[in-house]
PDB file of N, CA and C in Angstrom:
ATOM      1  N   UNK A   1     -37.623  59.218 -42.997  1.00  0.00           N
ATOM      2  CA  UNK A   1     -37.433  59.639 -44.354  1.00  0.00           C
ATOM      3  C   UNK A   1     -37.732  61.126 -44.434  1.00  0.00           C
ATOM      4  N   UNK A   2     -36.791  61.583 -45.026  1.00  0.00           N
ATOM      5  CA  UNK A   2     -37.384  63.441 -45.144  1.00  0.00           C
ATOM      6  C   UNK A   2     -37.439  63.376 -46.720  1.00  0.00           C
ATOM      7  N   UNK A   3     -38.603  64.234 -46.587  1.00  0.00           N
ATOM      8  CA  UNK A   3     -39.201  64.774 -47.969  1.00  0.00           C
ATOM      9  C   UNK A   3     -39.178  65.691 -48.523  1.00  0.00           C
ATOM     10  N   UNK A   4     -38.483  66.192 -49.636  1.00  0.00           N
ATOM     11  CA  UNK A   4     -38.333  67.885 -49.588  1.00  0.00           C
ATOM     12  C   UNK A   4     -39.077  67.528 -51.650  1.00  0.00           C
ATOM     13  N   UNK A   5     -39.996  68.538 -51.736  1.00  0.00           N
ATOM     14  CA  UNK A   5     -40.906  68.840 -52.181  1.00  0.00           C
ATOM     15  C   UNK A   5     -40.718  70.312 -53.509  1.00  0.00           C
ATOM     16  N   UNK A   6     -40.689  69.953 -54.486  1.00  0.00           N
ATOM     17  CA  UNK A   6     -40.286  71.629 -55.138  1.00  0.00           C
ATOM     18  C   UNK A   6     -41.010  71.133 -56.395  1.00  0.00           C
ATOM     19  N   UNK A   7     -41.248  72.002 -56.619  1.00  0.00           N
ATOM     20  CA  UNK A   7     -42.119  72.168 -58.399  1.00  0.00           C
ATOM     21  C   UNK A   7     -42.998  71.035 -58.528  1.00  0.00           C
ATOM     22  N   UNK A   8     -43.639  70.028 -57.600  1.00  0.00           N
ATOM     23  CA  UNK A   8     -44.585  69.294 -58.228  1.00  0.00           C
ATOM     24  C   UNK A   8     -43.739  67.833 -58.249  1.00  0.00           C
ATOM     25  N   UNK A   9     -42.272  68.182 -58.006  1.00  0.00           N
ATOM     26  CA  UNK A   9     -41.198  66.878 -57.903  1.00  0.00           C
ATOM     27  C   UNK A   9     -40.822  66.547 -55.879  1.00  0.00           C
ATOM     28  N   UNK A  10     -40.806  65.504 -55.537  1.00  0.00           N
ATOM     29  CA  UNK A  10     -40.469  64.722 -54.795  1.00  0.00           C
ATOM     30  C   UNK A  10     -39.412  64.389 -54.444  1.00  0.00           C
ATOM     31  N   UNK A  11     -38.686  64.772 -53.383  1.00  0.00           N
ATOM     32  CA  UNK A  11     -36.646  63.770 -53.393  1.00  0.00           C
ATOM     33  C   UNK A  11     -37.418  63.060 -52.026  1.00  0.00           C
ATOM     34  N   UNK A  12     -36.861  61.992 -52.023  1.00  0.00           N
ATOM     35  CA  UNK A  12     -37.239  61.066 -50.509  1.00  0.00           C
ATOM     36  C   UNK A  12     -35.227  61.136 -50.425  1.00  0.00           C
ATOM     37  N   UNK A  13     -35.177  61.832 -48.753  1.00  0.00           N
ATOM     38  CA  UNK A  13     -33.891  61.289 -48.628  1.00  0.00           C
ATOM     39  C   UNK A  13     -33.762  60.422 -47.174  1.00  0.00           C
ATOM     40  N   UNK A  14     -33.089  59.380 -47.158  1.00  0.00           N
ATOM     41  CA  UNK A  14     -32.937  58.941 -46.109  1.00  0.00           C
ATOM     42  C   UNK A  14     -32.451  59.608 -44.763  1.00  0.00           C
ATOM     43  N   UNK A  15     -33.103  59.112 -43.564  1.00  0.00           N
ATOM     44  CA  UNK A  15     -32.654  60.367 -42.402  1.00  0.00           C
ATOM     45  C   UNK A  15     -31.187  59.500 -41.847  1.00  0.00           C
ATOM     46  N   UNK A  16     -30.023  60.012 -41.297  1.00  0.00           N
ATOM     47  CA  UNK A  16     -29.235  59.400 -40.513  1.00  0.00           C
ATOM     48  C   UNK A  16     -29.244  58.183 -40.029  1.00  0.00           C
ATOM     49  N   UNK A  17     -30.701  57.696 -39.385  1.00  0.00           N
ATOM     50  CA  UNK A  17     -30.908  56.803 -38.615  1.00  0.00           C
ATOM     51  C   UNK A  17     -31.029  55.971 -39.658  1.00  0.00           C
ATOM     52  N   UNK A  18     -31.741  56.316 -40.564  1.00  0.00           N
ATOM     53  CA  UNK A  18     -31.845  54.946 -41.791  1.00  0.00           C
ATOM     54  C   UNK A  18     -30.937  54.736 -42.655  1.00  0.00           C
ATOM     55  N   UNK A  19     -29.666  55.706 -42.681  1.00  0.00           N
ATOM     56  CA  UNK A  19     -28.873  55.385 -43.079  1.00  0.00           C
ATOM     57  C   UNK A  19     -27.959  54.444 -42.643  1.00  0.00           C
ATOM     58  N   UNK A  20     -27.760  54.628 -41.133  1.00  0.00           N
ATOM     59  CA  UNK A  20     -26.691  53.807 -40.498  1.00  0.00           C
ATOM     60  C   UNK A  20     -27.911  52.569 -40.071  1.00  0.00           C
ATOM     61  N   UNK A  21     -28.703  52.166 -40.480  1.00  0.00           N
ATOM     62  CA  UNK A  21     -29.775  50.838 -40.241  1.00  0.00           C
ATOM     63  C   UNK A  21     -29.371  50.240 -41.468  1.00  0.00           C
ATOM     64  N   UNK A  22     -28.715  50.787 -42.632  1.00  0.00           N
ATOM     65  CA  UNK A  22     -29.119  50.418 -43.556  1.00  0.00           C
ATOM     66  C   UNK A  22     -27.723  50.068 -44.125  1.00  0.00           C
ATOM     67  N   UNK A  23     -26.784  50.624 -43.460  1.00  0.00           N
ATOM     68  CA  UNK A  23     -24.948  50.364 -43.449  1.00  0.00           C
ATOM     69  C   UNK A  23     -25.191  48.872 -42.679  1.00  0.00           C
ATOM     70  N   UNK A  24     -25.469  49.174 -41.309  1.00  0.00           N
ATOM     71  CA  UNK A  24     -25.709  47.326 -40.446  1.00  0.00           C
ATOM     72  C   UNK A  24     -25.633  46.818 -41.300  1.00  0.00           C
ATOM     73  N   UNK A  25     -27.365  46.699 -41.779  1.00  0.00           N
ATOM     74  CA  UNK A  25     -27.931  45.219 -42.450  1.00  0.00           C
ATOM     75  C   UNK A  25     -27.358  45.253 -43.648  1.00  0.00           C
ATOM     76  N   UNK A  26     -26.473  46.053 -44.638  1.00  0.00           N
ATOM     77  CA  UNK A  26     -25.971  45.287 -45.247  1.00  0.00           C
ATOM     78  C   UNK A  26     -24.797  44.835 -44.918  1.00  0.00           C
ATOM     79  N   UNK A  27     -23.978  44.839 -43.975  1.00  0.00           N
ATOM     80  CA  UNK A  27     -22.508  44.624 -43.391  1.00  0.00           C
ATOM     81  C   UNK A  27     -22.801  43.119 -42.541  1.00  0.00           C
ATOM     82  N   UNK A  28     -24.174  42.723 -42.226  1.00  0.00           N
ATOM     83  CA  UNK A  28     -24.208  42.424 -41.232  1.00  0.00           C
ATOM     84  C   UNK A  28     -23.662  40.833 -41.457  1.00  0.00           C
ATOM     85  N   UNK A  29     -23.978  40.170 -42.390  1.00  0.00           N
ATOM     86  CA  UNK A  29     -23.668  38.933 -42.703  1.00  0.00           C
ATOM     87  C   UNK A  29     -22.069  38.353 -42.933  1.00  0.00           C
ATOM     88  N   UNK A  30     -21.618  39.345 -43.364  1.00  0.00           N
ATOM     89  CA  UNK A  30     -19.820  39.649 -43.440  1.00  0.00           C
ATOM     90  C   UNK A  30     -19.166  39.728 -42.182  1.00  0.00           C
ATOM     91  N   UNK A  31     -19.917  40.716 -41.460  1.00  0.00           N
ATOM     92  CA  UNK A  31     -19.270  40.682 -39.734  1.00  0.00           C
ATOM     93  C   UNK A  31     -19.842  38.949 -39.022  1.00  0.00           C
ATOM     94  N   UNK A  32     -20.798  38.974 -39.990  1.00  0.00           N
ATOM     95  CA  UNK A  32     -20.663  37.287 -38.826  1.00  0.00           C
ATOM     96  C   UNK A  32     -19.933  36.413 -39.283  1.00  0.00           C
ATOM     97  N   UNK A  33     -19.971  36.350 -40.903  1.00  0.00           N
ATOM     98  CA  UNK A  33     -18.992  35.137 -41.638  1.00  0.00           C
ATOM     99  C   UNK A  33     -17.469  35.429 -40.625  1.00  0.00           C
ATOM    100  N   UNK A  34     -16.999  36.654 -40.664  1.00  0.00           N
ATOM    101  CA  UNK A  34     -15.948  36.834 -40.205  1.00  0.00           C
ATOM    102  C   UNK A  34     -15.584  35.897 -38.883  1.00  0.00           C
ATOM    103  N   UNK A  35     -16.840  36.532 -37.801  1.00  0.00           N
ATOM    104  CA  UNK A  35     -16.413  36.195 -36.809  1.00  0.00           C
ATOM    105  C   UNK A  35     -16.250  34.905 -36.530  1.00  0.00           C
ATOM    106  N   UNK A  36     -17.616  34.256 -37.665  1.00  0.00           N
ATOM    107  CA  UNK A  36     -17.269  32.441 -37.096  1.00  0.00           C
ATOM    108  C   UNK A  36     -16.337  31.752 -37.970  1.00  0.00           C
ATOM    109  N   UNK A  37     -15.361  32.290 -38.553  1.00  0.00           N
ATOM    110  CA  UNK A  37     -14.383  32.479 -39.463  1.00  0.00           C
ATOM    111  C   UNK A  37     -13.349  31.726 -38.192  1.00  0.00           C
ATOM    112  N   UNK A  38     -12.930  33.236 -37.710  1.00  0.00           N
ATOM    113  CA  UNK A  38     -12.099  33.566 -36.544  1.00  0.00           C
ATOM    114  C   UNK A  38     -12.555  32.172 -35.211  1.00  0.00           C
ATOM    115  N   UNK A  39     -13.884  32.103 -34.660  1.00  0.00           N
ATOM    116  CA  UNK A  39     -14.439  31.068 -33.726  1.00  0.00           C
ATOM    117  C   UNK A  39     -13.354  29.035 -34.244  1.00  0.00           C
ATOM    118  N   UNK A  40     -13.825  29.725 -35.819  1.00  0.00           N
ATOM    119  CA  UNK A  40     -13.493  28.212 -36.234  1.00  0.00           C
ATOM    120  C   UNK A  40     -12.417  27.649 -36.269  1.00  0.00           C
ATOM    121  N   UNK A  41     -11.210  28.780 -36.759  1.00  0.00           N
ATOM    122  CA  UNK A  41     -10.105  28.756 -36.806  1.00  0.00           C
ATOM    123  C   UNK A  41      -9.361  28.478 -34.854  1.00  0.00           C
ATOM    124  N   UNK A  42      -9.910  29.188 -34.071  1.00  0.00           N
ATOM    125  CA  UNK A  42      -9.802  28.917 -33.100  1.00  0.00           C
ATOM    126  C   UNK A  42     -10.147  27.296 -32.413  1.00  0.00           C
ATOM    127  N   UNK A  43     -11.284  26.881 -32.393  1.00  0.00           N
ATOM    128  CA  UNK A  43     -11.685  25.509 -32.386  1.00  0.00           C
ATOM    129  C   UNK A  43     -10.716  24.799 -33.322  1.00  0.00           C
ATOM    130  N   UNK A  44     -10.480  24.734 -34.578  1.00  0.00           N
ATOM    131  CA  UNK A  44      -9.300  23.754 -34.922  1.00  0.00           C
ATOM    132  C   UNK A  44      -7.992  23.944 -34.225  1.00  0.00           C
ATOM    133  N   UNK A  45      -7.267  24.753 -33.895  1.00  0.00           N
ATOM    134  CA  UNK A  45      -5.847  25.113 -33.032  1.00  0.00           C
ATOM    135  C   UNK A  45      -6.380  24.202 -31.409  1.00  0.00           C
ATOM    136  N   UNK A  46      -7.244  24.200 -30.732  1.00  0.00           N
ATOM    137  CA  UNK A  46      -7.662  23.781 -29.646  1.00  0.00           C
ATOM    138  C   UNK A  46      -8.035  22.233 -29.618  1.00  0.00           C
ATOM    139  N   UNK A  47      -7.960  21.947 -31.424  1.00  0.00           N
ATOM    140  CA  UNK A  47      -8.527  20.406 -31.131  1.00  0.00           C
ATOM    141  C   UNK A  47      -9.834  20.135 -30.830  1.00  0.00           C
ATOM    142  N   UNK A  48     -10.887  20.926 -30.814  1.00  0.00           N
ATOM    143  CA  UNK A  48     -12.612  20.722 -30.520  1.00  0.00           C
ATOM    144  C   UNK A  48     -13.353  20.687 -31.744  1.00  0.00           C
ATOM    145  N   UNK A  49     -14.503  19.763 -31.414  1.00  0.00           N
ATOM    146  CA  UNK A  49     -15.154  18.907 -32.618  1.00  0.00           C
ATOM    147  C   UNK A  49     -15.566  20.122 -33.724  1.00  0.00           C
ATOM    148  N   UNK A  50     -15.546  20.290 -34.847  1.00  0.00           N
ATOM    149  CA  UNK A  50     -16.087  21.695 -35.294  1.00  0.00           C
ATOM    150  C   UNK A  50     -17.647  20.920 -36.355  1.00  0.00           C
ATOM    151  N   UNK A  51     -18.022  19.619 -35.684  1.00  0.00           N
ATOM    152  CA  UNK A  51     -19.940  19.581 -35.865  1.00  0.00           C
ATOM    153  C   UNK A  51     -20.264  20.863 -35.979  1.00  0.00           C
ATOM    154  N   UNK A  52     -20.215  21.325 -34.545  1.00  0.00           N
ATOM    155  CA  UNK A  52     -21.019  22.547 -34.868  1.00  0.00           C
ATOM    156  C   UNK A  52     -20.978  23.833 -35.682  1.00  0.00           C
ATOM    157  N   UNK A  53     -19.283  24.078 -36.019  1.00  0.00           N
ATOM    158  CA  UNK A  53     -19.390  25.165 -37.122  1.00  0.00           C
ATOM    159  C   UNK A  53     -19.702  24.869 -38.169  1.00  0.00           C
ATOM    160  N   UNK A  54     -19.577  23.605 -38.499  1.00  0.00           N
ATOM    161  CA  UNK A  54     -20.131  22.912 -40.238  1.00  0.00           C
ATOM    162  C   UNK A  54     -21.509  22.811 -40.117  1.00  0.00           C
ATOM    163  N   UNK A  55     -22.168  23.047 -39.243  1.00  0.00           N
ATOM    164  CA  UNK A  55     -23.898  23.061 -38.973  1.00  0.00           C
ATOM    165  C   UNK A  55     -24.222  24.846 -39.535  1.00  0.00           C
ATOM    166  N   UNK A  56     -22.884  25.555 -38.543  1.00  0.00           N
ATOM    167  CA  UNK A  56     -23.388  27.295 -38.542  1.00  0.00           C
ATOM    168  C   UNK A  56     -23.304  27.463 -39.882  1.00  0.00           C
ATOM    169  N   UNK A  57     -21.687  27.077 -40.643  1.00  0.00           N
ATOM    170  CA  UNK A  57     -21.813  27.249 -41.936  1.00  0.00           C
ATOM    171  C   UNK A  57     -22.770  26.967 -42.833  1.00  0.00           C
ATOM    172  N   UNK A  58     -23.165  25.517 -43.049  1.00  0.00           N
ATOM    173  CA  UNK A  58     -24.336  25.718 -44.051  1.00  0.00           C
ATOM    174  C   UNK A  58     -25.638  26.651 -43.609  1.00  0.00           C
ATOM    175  N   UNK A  59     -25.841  26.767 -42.397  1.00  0.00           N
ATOM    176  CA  UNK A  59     -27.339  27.594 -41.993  1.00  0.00           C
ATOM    177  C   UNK A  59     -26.791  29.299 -42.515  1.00  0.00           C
ATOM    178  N   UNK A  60     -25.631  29.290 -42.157  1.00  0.00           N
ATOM    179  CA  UNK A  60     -25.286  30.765 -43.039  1.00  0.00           C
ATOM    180  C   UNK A  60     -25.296  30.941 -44.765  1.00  0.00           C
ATOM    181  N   UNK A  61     -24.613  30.363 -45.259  1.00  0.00           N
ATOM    182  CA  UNK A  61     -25.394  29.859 -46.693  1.00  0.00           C
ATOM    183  C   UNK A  61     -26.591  29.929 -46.996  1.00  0.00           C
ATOM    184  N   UNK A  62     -27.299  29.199 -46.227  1.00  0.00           N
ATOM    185  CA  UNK A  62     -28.921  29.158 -46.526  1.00  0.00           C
ATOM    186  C   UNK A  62     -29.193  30.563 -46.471  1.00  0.00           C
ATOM    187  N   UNK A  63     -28.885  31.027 -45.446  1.00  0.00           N
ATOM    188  CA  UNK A  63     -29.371  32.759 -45.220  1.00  0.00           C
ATOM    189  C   UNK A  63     -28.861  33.772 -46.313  1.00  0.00           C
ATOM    190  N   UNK A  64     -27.493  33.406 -46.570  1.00  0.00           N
ATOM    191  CA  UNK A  64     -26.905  34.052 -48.196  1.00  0.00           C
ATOM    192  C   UNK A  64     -27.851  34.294 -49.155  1.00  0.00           C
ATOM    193  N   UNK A  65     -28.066  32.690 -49.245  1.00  0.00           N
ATOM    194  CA  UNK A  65     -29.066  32.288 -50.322  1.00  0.00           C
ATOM    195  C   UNK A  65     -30.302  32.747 -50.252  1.00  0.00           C
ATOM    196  N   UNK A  66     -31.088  32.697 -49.392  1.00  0.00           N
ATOM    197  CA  UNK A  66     -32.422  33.457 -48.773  1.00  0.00           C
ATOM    198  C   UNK A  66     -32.269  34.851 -48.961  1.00  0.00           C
ATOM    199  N   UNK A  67     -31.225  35.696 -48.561  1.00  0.00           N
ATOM    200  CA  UNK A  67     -31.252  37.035 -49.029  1.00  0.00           C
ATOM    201  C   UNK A  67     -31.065  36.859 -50.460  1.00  0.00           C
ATOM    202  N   UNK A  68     -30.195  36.506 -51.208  1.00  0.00           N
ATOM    203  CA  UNK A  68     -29.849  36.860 -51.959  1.00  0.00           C
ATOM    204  C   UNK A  68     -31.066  36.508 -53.011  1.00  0.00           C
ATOM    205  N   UNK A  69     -32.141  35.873 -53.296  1.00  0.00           N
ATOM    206  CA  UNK A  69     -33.148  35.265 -53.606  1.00  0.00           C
ATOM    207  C   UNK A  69     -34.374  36.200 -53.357  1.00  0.00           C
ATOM    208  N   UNK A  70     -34.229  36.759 -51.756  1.00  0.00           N
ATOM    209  CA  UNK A  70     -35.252  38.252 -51.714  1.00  0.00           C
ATOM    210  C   UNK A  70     -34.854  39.260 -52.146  1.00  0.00           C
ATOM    211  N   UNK A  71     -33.460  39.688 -52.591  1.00  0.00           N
ATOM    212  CA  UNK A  71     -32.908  40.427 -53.776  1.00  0.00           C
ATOM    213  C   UNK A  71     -33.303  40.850 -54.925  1.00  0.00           C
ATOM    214  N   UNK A  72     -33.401  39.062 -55.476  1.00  0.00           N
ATOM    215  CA  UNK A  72     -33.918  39.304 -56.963  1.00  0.00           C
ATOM    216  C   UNK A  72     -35.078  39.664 -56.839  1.00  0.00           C
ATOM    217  N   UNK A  73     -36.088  38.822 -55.832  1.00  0.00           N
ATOM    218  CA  UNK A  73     -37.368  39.282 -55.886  1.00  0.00           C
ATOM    219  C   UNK A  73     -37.969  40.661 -55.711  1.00  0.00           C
ATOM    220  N   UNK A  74     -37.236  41.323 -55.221  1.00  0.00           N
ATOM    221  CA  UNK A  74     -37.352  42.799 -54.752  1.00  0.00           C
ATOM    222  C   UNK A  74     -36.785  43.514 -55.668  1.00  0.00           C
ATOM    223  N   UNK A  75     -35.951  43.416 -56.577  1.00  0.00           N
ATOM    224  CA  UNK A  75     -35.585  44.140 -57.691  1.00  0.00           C
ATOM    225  C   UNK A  75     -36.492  43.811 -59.199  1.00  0.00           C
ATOM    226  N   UNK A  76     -36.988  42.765 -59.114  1.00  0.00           N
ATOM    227  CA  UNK A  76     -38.199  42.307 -60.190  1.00  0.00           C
ATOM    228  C   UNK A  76     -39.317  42.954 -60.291  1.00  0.00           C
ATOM    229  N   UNK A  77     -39.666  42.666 -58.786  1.00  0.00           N
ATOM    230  CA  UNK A  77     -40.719  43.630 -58.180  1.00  0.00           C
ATOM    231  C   UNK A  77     -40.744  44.494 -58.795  1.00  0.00           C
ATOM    232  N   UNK A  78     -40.069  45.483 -58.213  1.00  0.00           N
ATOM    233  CA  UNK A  78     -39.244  47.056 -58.755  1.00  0.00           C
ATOM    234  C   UNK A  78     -39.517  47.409 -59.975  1.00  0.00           C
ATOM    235  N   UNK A  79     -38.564  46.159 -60.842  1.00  0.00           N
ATOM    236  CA  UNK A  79     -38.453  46.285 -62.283  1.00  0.00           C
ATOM    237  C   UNK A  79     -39.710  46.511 -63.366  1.00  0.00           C
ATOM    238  N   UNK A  80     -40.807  45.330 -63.070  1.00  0.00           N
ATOM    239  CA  UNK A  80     -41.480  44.964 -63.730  1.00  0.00           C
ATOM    240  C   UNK A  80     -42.848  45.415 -63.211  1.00  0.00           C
ATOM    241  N   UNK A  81     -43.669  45.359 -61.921  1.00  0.00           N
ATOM    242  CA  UNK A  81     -44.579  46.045 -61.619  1.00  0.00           C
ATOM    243  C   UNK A  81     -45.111  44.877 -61.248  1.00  0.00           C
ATOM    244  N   UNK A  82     -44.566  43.855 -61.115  1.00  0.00           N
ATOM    245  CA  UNK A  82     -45.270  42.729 -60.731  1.00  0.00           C
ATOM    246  C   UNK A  82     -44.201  41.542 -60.610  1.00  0.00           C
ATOM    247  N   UNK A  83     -44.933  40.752 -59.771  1.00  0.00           N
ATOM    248  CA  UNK A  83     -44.259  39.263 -59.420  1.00  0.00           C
ATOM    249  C   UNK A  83     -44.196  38.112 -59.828  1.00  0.00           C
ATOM    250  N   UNK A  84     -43.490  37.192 -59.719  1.00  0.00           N
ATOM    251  CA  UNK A  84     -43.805  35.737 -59.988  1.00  0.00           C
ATOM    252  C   UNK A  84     -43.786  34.672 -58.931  1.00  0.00           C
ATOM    253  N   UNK A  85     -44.338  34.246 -58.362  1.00  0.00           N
ATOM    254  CA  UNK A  85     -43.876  33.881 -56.979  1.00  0.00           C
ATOM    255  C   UNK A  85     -42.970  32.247 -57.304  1.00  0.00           C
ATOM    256  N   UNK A  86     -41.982  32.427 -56.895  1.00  0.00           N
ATOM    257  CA  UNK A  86     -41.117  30.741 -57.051  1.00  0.00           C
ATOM    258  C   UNK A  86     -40.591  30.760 -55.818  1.00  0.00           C
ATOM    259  N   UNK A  87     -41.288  29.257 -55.750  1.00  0.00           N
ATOM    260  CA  UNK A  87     -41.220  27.899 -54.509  1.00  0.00           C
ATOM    261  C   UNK A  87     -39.992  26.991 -54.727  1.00  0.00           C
ATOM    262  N   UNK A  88     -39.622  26.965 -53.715  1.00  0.00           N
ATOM    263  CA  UNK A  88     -38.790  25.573 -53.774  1.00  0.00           C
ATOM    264  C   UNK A  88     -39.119  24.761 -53.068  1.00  0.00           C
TER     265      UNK A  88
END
């Protein structure tokens, strides 16, 4: 993070490296939907059991859901100055 500093005010800017860390992880779930997209579509043309992509799929969901859930929580956070913690 670089910090550049003037009158008593603060800019935090992200360095390169955290920028392109930060392009990944949000791309990153899209490049996989894709690929087991592409895997699956392949396995049906070949005739092989696709158990296992209907296993990857919902565990990818879950992870959707899991981010998307530390989302809100991290923007609440943010928002409000405080938390609520919810269990499922």
């Amino acid at each position: 993070m670089i910090v550049k500093r003037r009158g008593g005010m603060c800019e935090y800017i992200p360095s390169p490296q955290e920028k392109r860390e930060g392009l990944i992880r949000d791309h990153t779930l899209n490049l996989i939907d894709n690929l087991h997209l592409r895997l699956e579509r392949l396995e049906q043309e070949l005739g092989m059991s696709l158990d296992q992509a209907d296993d990857f799929s919902k565990a990818l969901e879950k992870i959707r859901d899991d981010e998307h859930r530390n989302r809100e929580l991290h923007n609440d956070l943010i928002s409000k100055g405080s938390i609520e913690i919810i269990t499922n």
